[in-house]
N, C-alpha and C. Protein backbone atom coordinates (compact mmCIF):
# COMPACT_ATOMS: atom_id res chain seq x y z
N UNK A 1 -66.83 48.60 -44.10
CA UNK A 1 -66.39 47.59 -43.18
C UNK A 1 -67.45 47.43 -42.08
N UNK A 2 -67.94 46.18 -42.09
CA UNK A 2 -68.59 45.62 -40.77
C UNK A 2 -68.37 45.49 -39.65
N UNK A 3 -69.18 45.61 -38.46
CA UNK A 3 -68.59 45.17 -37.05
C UNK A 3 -67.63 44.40 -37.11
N UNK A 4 -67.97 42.74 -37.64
CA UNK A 4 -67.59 41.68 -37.17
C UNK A 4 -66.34 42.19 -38.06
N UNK A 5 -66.08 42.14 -39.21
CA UNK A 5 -64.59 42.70 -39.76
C UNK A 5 -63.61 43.54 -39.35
N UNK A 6 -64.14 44.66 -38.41
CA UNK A 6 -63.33 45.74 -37.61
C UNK A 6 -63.23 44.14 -36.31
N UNK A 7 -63.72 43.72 -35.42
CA UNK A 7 -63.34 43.27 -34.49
C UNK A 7 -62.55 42.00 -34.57
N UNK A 8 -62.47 41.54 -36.08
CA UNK A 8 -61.33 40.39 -36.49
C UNK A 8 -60.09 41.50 -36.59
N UNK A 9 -60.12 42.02 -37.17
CA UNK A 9 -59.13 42.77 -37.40
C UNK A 9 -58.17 43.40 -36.23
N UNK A 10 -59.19 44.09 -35.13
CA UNK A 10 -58.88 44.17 -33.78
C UNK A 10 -58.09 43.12 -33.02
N UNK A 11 -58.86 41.89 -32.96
CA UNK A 11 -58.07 40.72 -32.89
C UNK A 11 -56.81 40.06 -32.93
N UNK A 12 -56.91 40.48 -34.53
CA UNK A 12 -55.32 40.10 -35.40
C UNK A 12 -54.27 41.07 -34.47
N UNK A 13 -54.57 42.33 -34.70
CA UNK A 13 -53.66 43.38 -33.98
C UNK A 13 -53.23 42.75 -32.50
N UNK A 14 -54.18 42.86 -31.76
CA UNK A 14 -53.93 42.11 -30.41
C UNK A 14 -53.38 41.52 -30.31
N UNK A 15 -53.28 40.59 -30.67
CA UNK A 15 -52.61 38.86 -31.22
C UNK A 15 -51.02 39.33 -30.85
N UNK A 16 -51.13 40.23 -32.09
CA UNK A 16 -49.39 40.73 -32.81
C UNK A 16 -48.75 41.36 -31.59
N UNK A 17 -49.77 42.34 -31.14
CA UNK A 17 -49.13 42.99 -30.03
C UNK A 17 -48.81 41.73 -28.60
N UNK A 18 -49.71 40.83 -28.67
CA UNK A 18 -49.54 40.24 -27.47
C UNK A 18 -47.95 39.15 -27.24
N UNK A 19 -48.33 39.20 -28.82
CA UNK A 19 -46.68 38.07 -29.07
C UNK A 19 -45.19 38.53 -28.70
N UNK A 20 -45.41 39.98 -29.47
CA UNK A 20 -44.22 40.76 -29.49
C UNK A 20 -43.82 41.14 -28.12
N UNK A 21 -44.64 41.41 -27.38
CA UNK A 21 -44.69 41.90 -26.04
C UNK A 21 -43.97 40.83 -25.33
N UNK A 22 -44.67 39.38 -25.68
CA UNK A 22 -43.97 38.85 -24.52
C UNK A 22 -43.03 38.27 -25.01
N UNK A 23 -41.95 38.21 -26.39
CA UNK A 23 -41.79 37.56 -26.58
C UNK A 23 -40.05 38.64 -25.97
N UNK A 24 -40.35 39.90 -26.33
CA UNK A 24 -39.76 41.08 -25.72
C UNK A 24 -39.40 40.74 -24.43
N UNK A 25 -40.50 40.81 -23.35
CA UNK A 25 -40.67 40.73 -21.99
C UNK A 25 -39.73 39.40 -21.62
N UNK A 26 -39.92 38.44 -21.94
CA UNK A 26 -39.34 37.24 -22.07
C UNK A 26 -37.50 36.68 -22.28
N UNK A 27 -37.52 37.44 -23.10
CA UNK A 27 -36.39 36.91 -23.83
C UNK A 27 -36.83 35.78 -24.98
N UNK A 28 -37.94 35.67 -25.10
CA UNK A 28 -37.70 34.96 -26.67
C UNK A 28 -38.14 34.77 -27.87
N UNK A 29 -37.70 33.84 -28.59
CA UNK A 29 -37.50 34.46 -30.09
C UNK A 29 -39.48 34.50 -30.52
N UNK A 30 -39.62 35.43 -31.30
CA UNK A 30 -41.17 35.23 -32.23
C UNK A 30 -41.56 33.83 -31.96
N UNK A 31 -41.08 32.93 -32.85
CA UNK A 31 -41.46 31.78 -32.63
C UNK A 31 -41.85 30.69 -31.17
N UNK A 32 -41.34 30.92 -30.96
CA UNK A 32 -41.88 30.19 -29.08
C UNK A 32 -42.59 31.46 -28.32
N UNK A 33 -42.56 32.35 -28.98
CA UNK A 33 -43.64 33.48 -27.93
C UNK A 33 -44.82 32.83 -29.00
N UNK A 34 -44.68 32.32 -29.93
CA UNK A 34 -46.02 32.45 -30.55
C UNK A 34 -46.67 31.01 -30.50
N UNK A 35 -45.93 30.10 -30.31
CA UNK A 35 -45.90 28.68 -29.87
C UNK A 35 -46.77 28.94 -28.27
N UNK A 36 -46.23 29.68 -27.64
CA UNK A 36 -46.50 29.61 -25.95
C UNK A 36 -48.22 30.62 -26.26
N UNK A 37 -48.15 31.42 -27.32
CA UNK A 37 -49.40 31.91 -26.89
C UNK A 37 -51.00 31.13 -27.31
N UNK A 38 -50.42 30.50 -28.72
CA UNK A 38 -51.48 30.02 -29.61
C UNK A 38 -51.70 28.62 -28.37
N UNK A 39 -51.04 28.24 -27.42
CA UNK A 39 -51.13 27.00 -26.96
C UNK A 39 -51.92 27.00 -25.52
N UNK A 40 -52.05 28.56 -25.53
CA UNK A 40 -52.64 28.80 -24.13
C UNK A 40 -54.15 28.90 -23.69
N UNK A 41 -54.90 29.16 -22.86
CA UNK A 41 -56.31 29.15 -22.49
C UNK A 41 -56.57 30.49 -22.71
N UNK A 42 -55.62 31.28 -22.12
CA UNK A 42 -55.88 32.94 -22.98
C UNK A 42 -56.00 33.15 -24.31
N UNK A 43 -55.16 32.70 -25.23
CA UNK A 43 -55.84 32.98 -26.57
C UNK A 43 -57.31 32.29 -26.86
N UNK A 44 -57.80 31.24 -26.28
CA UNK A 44 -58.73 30.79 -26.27
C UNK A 44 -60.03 31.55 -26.00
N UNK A 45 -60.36 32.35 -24.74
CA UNK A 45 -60.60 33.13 -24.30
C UNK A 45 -60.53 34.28 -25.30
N UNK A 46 -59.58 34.88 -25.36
CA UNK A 46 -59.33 36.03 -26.55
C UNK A 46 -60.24 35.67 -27.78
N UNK A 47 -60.19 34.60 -28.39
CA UNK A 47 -60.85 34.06 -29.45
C UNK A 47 -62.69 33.92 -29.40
N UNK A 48 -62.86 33.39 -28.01
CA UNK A 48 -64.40 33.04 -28.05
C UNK A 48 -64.78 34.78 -27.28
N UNK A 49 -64.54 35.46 -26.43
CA UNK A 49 -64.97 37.05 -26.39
C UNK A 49 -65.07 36.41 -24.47
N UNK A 50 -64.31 35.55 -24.55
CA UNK A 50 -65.18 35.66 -22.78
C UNK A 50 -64.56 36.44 -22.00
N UNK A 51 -65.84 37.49 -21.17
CA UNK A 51 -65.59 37.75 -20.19
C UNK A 51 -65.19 39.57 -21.01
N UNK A 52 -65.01 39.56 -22.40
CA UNK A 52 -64.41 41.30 -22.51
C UNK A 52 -62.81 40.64 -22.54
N UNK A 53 -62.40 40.00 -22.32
CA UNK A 53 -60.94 39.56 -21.98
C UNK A 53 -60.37 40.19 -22.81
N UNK A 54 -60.61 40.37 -24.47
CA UNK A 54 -60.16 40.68 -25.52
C UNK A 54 -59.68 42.07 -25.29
N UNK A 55 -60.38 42.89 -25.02
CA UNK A 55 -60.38 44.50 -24.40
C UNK A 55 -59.16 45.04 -23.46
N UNK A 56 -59.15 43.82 -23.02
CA UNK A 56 -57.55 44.41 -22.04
C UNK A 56 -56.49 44.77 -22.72
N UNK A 57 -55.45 45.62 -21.84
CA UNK A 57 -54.49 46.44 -22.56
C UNK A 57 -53.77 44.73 -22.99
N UNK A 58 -52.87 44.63 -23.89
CA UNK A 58 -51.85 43.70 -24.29
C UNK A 58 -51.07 43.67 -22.93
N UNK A 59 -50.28 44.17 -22.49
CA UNK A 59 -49.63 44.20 -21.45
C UNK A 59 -50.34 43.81 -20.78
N UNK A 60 -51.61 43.61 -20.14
CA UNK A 60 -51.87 43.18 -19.04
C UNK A 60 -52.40 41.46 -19.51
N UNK A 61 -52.67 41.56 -20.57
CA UNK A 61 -52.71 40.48 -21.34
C UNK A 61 -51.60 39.35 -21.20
N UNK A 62 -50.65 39.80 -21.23
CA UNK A 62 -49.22 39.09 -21.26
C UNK A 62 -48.99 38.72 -19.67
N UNK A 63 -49.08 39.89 -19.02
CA UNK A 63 -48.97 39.43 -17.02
C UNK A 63 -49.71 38.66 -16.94
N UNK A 64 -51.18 38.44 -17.50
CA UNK A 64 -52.43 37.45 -17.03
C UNK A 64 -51.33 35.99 -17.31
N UNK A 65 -51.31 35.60 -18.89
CA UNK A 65 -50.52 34.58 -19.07
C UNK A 65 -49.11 34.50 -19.07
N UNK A 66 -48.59 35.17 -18.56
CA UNK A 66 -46.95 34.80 -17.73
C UNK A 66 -47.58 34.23 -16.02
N UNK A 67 -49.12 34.86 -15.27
CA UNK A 67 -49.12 34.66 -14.11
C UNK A 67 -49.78 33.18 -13.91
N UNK A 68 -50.42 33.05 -14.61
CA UNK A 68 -51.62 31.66 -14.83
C UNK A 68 -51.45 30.72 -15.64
N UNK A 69 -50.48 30.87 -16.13
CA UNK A 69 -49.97 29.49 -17.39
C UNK A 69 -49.00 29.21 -17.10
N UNK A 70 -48.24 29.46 -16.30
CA UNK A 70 -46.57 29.60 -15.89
C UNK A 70 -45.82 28.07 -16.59
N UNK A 71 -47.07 26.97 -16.66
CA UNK A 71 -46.49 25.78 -17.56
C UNK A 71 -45.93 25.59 -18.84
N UNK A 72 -46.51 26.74 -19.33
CA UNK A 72 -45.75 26.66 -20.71
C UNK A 72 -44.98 27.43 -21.00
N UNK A 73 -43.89 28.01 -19.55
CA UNK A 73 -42.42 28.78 -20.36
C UNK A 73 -41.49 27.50 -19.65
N UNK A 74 -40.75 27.60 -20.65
CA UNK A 74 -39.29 27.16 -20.48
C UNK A 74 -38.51 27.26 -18.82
């Protein structure tokens, strides 16, 4: 396994963890935690590497976009 394959993979995990977390934290279902995340500037971020962003714990991941996106909860 290659860098770039371990750090997709890393990714994917993140992702999972970041959904579940908030979807936990939240109150809601998989589906609109995963609606609210794929729709945000943080996964964006997460996706292109800016900044290390990717590296943060999930949890703090989830406070960033519950604190700075606040537009896309319900």
């Amino acid at each position: 396994m290659n860098g770039e394959t371990l750090e997709r993979v890393y990714q994917e995990n993140l992702e999972e963890r970041i959904i579940a977390y908030l979807s936990y934290t939240r109150g809601l279902s998989l589906e609109a935690a995963m609606d609210i995340y794929y729709n945000s500037v943080l996964a964006d971020k997460i996706h292109q590497g800016v900044e290390g962003v990717q590296y943060l714990d999930y949890k703090v991941l989830v406070q960033i976009l519950c604190e700075t996106e606040k537009e896309l909860f319900p």
